[in-house]
Protein backbone atom coordinates (compact mmCIF):
# COMPACT_ATOMS: atom_id res chain seq x y z
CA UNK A 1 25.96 81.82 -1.28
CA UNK A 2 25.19 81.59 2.42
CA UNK A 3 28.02 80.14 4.37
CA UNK A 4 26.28 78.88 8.29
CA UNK A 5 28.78 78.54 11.02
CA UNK A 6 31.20 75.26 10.72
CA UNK A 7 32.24 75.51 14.83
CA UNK A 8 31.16 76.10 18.04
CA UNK A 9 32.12 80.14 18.62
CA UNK A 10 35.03 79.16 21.56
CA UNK A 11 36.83 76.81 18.66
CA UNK A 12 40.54 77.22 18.25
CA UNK A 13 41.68 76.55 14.72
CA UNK A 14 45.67 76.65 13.86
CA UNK A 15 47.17 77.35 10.44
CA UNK A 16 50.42 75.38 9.65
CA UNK A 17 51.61 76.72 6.27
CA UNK A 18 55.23 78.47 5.33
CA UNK A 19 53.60 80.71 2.72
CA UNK A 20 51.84 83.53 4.88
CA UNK A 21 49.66 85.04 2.28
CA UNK A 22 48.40 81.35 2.03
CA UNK A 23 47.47 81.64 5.64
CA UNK A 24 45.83 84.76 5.52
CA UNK A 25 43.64 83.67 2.46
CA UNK A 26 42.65 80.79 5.11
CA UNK A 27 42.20 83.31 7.77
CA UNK A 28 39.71 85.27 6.02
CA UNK A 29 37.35 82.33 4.46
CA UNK A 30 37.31 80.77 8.28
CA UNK A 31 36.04 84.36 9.61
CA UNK A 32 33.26 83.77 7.33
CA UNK A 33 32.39 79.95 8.15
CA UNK A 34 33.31 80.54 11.99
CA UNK A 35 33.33 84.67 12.74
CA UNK A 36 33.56 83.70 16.62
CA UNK A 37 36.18 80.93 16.10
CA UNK A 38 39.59 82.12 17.41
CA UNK A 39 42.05 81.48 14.40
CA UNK A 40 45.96 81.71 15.08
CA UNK A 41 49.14 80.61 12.81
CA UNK A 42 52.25 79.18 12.50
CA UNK A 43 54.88 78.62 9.88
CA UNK A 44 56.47 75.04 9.88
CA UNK A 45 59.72 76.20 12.06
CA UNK A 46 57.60 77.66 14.70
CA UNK A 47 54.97 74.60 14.61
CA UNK A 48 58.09 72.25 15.38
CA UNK A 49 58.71 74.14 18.18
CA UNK A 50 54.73 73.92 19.02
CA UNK A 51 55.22 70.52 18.73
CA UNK A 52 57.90 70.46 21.09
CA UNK A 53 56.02 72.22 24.24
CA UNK A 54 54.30 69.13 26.65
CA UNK A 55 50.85 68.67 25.04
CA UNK A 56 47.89 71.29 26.54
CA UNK A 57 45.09 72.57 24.85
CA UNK A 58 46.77 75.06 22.21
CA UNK A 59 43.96 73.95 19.58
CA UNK A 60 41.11 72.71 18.75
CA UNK A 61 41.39 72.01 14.85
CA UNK A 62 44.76 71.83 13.13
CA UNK A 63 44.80 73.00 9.61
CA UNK A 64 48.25 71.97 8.24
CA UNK A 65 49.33 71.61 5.03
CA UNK A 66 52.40 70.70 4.39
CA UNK A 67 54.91 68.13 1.84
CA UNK A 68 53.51 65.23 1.54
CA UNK A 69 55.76 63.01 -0.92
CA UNK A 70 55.23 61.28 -3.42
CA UNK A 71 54.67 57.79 -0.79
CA UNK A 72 54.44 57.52 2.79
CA UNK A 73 58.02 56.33 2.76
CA UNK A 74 59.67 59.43 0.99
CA UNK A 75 62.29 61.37 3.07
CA UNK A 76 60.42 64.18 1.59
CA UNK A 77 57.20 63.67 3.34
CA UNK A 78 57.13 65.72 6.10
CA UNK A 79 53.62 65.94 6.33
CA UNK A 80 53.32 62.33 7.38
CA UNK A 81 56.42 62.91 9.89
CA UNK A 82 53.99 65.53 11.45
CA UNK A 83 51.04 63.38 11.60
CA UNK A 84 53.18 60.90 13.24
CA UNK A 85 54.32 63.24 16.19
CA UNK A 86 50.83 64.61 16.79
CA UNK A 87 49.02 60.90 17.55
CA UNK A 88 51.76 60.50 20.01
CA UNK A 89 50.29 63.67 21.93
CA UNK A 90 47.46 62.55 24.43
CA UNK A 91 45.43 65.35 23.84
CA UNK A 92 46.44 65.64 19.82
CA UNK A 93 44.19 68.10 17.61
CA UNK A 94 42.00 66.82 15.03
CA UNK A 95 44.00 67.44 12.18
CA UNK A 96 42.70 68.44 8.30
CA UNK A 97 45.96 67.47 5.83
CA UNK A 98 46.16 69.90 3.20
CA UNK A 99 48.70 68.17 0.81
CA UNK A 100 51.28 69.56 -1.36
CA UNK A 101 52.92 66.98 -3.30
CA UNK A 102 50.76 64.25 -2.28
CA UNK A 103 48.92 61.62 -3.69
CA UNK A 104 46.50 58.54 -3.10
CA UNK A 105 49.00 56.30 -1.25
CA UNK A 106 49.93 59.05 1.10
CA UNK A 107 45.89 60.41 1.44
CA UNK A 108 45.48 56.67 2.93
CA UNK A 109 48.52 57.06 5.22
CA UNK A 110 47.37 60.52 6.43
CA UNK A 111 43.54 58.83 7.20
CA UNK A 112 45.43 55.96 8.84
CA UNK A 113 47.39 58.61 10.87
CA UNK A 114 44.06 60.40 12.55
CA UNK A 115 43.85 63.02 9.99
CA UNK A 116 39.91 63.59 9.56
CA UNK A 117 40.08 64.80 5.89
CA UNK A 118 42.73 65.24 3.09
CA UNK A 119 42.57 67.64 0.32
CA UNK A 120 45.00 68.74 -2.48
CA UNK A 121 45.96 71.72 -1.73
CA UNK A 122 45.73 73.33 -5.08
CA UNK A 123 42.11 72.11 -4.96
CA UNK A 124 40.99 73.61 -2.11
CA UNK A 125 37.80 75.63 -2.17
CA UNK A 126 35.62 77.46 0.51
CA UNK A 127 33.30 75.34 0.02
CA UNK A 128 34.89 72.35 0.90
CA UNK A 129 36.90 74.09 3.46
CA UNK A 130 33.38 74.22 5.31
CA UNK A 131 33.09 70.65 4.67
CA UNK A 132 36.20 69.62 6.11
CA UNK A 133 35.95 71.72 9.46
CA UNK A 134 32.44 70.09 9.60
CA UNK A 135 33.57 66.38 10.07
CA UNK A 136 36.38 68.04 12.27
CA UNK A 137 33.74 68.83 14.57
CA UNK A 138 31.61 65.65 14.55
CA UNK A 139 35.17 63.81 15.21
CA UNK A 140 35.64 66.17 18.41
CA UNK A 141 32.03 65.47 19.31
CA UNK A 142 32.26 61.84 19.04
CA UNK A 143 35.53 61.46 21.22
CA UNK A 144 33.81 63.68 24.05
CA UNK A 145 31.09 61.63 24.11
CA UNK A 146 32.89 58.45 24.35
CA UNK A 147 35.21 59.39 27.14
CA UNK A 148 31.99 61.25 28.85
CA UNK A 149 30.43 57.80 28.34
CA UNK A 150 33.22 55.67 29.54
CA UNK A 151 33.75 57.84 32.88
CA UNK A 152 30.20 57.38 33.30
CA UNK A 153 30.32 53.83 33.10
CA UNK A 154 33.21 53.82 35.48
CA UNK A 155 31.52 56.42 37.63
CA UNK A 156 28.19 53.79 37.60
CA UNK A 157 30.55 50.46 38.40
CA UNK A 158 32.08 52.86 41.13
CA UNK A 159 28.82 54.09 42.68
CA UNK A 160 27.37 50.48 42.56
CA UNK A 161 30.63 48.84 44.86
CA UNK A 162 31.22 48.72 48.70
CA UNK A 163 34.66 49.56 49.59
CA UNK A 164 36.30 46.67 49.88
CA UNK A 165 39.90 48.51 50.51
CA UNK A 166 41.52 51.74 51.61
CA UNK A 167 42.38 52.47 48.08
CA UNK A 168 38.47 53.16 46.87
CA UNK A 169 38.60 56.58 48.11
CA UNK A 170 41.45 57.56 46.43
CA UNK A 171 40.26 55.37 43.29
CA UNK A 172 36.69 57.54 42.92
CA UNK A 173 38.89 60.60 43.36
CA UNK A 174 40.72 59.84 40.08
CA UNK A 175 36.84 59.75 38.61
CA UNK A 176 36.64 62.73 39.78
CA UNK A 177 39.89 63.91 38.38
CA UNK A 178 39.39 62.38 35.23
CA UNK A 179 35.62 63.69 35.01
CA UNK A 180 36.84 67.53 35.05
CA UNK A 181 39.96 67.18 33.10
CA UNK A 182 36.99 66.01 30.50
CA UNK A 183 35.03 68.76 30.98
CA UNK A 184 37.90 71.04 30.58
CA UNK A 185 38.80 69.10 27.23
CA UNK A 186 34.94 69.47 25.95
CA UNK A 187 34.02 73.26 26.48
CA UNK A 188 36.50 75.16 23.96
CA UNK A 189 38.14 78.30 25.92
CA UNK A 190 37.40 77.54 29.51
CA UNK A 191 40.10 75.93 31.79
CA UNK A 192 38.79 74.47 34.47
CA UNK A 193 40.13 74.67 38.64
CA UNK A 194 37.76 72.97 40.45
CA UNK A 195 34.89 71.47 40.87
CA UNK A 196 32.47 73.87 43.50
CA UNK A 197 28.86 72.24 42.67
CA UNK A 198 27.11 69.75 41.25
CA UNK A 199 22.84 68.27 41.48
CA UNK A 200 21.13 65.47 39.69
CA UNK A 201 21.24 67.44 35.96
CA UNK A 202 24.76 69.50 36.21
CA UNK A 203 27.75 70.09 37.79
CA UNK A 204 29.38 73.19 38.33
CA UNK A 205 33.06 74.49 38.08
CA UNK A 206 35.16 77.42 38.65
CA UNK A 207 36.98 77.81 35.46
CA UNK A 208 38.79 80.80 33.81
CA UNK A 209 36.98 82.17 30.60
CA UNK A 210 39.74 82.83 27.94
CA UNK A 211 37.50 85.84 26.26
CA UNK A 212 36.69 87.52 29.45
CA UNK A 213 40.18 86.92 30.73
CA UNK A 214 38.45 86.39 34.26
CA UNK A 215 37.11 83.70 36.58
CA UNK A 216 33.44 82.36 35.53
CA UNK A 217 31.29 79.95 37.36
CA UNK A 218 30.65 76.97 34.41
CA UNK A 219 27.52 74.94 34.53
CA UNK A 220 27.53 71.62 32.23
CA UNK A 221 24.76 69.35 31.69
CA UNK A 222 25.29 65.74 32.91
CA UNK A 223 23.51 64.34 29.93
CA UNK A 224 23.32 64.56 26.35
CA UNK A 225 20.95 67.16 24.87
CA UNK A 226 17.70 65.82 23.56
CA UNK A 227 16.89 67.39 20.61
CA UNK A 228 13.33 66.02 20.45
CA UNK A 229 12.35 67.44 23.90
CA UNK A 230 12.21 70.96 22.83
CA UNK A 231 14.46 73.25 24.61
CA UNK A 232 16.67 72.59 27.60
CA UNK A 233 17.13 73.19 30.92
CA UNK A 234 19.99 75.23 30.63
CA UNK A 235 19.15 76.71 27.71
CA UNK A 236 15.32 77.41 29.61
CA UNK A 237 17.68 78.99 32.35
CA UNK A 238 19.78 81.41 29.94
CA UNK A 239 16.92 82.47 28.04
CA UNK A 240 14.97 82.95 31.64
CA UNK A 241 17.46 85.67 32.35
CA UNK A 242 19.98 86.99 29.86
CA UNK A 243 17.67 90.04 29.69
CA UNK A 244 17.82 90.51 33.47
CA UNK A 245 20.16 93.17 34.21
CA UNK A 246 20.27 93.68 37.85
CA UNK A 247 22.55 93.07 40.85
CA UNK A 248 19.82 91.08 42.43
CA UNK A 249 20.36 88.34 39.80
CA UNK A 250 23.68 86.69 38.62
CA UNK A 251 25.19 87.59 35.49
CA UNK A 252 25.14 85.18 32.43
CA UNK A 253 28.45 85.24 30.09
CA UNK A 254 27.69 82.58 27.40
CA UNK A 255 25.86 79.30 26.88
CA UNK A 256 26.27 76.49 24.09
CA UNK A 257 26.32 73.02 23.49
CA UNK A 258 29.20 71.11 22.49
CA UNK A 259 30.37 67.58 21.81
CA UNK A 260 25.93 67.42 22.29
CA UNK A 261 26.81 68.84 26.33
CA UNK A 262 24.81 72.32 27.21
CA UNK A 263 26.86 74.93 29.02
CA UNK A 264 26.04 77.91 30.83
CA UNK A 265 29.16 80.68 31.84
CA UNK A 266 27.83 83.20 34.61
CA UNK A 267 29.42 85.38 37.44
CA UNK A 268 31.25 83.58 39.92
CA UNK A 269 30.53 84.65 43.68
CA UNK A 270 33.16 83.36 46.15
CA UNK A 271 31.66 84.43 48.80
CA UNK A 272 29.20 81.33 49.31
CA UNK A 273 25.59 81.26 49.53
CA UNK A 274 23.03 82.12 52.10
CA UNK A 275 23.15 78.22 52.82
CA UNK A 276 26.77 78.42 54.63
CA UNK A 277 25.77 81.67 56.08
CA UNK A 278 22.59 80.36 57.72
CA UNK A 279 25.15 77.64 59.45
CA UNK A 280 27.13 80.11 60.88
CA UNK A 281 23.92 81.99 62.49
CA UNK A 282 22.30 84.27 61.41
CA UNK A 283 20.69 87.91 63.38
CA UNK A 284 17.69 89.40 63.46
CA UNK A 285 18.45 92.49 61.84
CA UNK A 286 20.47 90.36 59.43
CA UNK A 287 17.52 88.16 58.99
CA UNK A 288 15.28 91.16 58.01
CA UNK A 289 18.34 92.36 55.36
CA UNK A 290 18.48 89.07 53.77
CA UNK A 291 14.34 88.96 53.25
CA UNK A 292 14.31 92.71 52.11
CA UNK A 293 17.10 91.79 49.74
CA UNK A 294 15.48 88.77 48.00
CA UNK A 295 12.05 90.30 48.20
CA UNK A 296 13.66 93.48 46.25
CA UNK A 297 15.20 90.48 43.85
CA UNK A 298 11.99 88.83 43.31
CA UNK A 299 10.36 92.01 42.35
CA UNK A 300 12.93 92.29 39.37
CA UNK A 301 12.13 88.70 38.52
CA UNK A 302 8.26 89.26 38.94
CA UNK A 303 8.66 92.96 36.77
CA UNK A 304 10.34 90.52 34.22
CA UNK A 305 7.85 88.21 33.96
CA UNK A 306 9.10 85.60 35.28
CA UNK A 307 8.39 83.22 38.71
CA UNK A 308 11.38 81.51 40.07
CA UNK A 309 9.96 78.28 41.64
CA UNK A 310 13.04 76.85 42.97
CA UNK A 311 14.17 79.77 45.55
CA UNK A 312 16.16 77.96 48.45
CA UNK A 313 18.88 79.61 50.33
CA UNK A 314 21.55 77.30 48.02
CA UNK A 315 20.13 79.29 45.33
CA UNK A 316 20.34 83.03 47.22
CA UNK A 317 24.08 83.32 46.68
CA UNK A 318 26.28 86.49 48.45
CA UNK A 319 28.46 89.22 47.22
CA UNK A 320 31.17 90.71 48.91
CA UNK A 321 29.01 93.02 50.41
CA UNK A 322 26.86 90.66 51.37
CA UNK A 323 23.83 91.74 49.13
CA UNK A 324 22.32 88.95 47.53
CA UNK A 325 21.95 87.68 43.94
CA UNK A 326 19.18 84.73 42.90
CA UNK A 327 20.86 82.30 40.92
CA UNK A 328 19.37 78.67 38.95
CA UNK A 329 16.41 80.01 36.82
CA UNK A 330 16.27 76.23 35.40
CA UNK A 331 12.71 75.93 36.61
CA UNK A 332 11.75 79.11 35.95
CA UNK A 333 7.99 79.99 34.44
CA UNK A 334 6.26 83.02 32.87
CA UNK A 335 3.97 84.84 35.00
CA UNK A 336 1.78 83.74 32.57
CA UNK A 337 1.51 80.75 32.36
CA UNK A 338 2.75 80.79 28.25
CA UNK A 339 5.63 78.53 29.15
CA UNK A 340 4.76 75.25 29.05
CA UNK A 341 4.92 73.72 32.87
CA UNK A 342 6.63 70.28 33.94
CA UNK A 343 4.89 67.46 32.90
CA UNK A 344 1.69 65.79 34.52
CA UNK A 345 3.02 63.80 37.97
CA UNK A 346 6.29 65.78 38.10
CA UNK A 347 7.65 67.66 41.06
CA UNK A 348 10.37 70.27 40.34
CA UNK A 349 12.06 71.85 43.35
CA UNK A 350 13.04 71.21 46.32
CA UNK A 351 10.43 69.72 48.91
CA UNK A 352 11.80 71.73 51.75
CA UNK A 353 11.01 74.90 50.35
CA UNK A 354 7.59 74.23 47.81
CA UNK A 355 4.76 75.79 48.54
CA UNK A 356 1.40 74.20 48.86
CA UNK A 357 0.34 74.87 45.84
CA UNK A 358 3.60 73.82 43.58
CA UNK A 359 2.86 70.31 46.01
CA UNK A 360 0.16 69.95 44.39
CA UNK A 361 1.00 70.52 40.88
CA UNK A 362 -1.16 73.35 40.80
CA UNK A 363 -0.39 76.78 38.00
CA UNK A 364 2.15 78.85 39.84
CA UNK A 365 2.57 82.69 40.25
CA UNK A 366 4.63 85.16 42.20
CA UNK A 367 2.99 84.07 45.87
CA UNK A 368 4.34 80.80 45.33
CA UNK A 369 8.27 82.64 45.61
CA UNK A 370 6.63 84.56 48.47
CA UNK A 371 6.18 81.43 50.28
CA UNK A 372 9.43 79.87 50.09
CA UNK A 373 10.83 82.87 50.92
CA UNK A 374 8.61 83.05 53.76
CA UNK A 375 10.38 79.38 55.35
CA UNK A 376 14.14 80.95 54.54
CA UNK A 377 12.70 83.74 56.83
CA UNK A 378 11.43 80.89 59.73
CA UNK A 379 14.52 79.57 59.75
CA UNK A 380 17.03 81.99 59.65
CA UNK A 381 15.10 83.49 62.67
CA UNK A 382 15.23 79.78 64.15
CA UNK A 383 18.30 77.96 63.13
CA UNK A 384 15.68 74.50 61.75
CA UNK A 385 13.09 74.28 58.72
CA UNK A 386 9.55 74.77 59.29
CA UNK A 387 8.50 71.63 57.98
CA UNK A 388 10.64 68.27 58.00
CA UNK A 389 10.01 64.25 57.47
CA UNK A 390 11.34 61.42 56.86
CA UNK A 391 11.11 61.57 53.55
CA UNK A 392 10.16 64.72 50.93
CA UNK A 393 6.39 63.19 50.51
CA UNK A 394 6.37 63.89 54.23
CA UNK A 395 7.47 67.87 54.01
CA UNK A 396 5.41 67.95 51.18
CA UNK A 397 2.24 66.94 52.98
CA UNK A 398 3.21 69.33 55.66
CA UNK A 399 3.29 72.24 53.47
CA UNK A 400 -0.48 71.35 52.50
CA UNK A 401 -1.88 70.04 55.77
CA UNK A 402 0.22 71.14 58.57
CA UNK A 403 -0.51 74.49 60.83
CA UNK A 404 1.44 77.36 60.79
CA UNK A 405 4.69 77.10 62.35
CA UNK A 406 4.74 79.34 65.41
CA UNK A 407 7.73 81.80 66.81
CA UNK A 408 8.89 81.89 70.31
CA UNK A 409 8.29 84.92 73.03
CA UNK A 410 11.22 86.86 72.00
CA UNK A 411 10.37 86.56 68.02
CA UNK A 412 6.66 87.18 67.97
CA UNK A 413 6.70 90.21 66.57
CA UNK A 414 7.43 88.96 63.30
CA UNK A 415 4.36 86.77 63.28
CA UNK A 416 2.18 88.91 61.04
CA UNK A 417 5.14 89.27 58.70
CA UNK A 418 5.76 85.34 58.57
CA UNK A 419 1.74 84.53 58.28
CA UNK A 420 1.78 87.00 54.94
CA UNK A 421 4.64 85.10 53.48
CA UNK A 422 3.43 81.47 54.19
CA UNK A 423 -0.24 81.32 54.25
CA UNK A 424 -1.92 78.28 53.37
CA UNK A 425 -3.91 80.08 50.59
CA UNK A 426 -1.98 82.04 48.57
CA UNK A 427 -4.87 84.54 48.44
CA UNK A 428 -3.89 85.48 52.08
CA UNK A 429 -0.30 86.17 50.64
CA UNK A 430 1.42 89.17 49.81
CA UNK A 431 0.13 90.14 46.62
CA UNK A 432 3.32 91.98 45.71
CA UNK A 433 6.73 92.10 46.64
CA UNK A 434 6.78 95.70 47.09
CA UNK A 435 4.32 95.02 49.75
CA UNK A 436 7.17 92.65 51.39
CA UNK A 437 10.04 95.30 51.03
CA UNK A 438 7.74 98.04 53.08
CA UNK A 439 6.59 95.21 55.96
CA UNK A 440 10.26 94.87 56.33
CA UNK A 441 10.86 97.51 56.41
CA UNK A 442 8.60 98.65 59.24
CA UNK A 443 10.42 95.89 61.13
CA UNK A 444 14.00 96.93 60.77
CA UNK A 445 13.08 100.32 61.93
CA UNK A 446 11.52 99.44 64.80
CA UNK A 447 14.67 96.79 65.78
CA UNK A 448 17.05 98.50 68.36
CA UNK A 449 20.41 97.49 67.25
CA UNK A 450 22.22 95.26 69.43
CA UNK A 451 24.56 98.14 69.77
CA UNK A 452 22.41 100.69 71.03
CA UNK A 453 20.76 98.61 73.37
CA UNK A 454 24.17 97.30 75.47
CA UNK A 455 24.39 101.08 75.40
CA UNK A 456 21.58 102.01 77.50
């Protein structure tokens, strides 16, 4: 018989039962429905105790069995005593019964008392084990996706008024609250800290990944997976890149879906992105680093098959240091052109940083990365974008009809560099990015560091 996995693989399941060989005998059929599962348990004297600590997010799935009586009334019934104590917990477990001494009167009370199923425990086979754990999970997925849909309705009613007091601000920061102590509650074995990002499709949290033991950076969708649209974005972006290894490109931990919500776990940089760092100001020679760096990142991508289509310094982000590592491959594309592209009418990306060609919904390859890389280069050297307007249809004509932004006096040297990066035509681009990585550097060579030249 072929058993398929009952639970998502960062489920916690706990086993309430006094006789320990009866546990293990649960143990071992649950490493076959749910190998990745993390399974712990308890005998009845420690689970009062359990039961004692302020509510947190000890499990997932209870699996206790227990006395059960002979009504819901009998003194002897401590399994419906327990039941009793868990629905007063906020964040209570959903519970399977498994009854010893029980009967139909006290199967109702247990159902009536949040319990999702109730077997005899004499009765119980794998089989229906893996039945059980199954409408444990669709009872976890429906309460996510109410409270999801709930603080999205508040989030909607909240986004829709005008403050009318001094208490709004502090009432959409309880949305806020409430909306990560959710997500926290819906991905099994991540605890979130904060919230550090967030666009139209995801936000993005800093959360500590109980496996790894270590801080991740935890992507999760805003909306409900569509299983009728094919794959996903985040599932696009982890299968873009899982088989990137490379310091040029952020590390991905894990990705699922759960409670119908994708997830993506990869490395979490603290040190910002090239975004913040462009604020601050940003050098020539450090200018010329940054470019070499993403053009040396972009040939791993390119090698890999792969064209980014979305690079923007938010999505350069810096390690400590201060090399760089390309992160969102959500819009990524084959080389090519096997993946299926965004439908007919449908700009992806940002309008600040497309190229002419992705403006025009044309088939993209690696020239089109050259080119946005080409504007991070314009305006890290001048502290503005190349192209601006009031509106993105306005940058995006720009990028099509517009001439060539020129360089000041002082910067004209890097000209011929900038004109090979953002050509109108992408047949006057760089080809390659190796051919990027030796213009650059050419230039750095020939810059006198600030240094040496105070010196003379």
């Amino acid at each position: 018989m072929t058993v398929r996995q009952t639970t998502n693989p960062a489920t916690r399941l706990l086993l309430v039962d006094d006789d320990a060989r009866y546990r293990e005998w649960l143990r071992h059929h649950l490493d076959v429905l749910c190998p990745a599962a993390s399974v712990s348990g308890l005998d009845l004297t420690e689970f009062e105790r359990w039961c004692e600590v302020p509510p947190g997010r000890d499990c997932d799935i209870l699996i206790l069995a227990a006395a059960f009586g002979s009504s819901p009334e009998d003194p002897q019934a401590h399994g419906i005593g327990m039941l009793r104590r868990l629905r007063s917990r906020p964040r209570a477990p959903v519970v399977i019964a498994l009854a010893e001494e029980g009967n139909e009167l006290t199967a109702v009370r247990a159902l009536q008392l949040g319990a999702v199923d109730y077997l005899p425990k004499r009765l119980l086979t794998p089989e229906r084990l893996g039945t059980s754990l199954h409408l444990a999970m669709r009872r976890i997925e429906k309460r996510v996706a109410r409270q999801l849909a709930n603080l999205a309705q508040l989030g909607v009613a909240k986004a829709g008024e005008r403050p009318a007091k001094a208490g709004a601000q502090g009432a959409d920061a309880k949305v806020t609250e409430a909306v990560e102590s959710a997500a926290a509650e819906f991905i099994p074995g991540y605890t979130i800290q904060m919230k550090i990002g967030e666009s139209e499709k995801a936000a993005v949290y800093l959360a500590t990944s109980a496996a790894l033991g270590h801080s991740v950076a935890l992507k999760v969708s805003k909306t409900l997976r569509d299983e009728v649209a094919g794959r996903q974005f985040l599932e696009r972006e982890y299968t873009a890149i899982i088989e990137i290894s490379h310091p040029s490109v952020v590390q991905i931990y894990d990705y699922g879906v759960h409670a119908g919500f994708e997830y993506l776990a990869m490395e979490y940089l603290p040190r910002g992105d090239l975004k913040t760092r462009m604020q601050q100001g940003v050098s020539e020679h450090d200018a010329l680093r940054y470019v070499e760096q993403i053009a040396m990142a972009l040939r791993v991508v390119h090698h890999a098959g792969l064209v980014h289509r979305d690079l923007k310094p938010p999505n350069v982000m810096l390690r400590e240091n201060d090399d760089v590592a390309l992160i969102d491959f959500g819009l990524a594309r084959a080389l090519d052109g096997s993946t299926p592209s965004t439908r007919t009418g449908v700009l992806r990306g940002s309008p600040y940083y497309m190229s002419p060609e992705q403006a025009l919904g044309e088939q993209l390859d690696a020239r089109s990365d050259f080119y946005s890389l080409g504007l991070m280069f314009y305006e890290m050297l001048r502290g503005r974008k190349p192209y601006t307007g009031g509106t993105a249809m306005d940058a995006l004509q720009q990028h099509v009809n517009a001439p060539l932004p020129e360089l000041p006096q002082p910067l004209v040297r890097y000209e011929p560099l900038l004109i090979r990066l953002i050509a109108k035509s992408r047949e006057e681009r760089f080809a390659k990015a190796e051919d990027i990585i030796e213009a650059v550097a050419g230039l750095r060579s020939a810059l006198v560091p600030k240094s040496q030249s105070t010196a003379a």
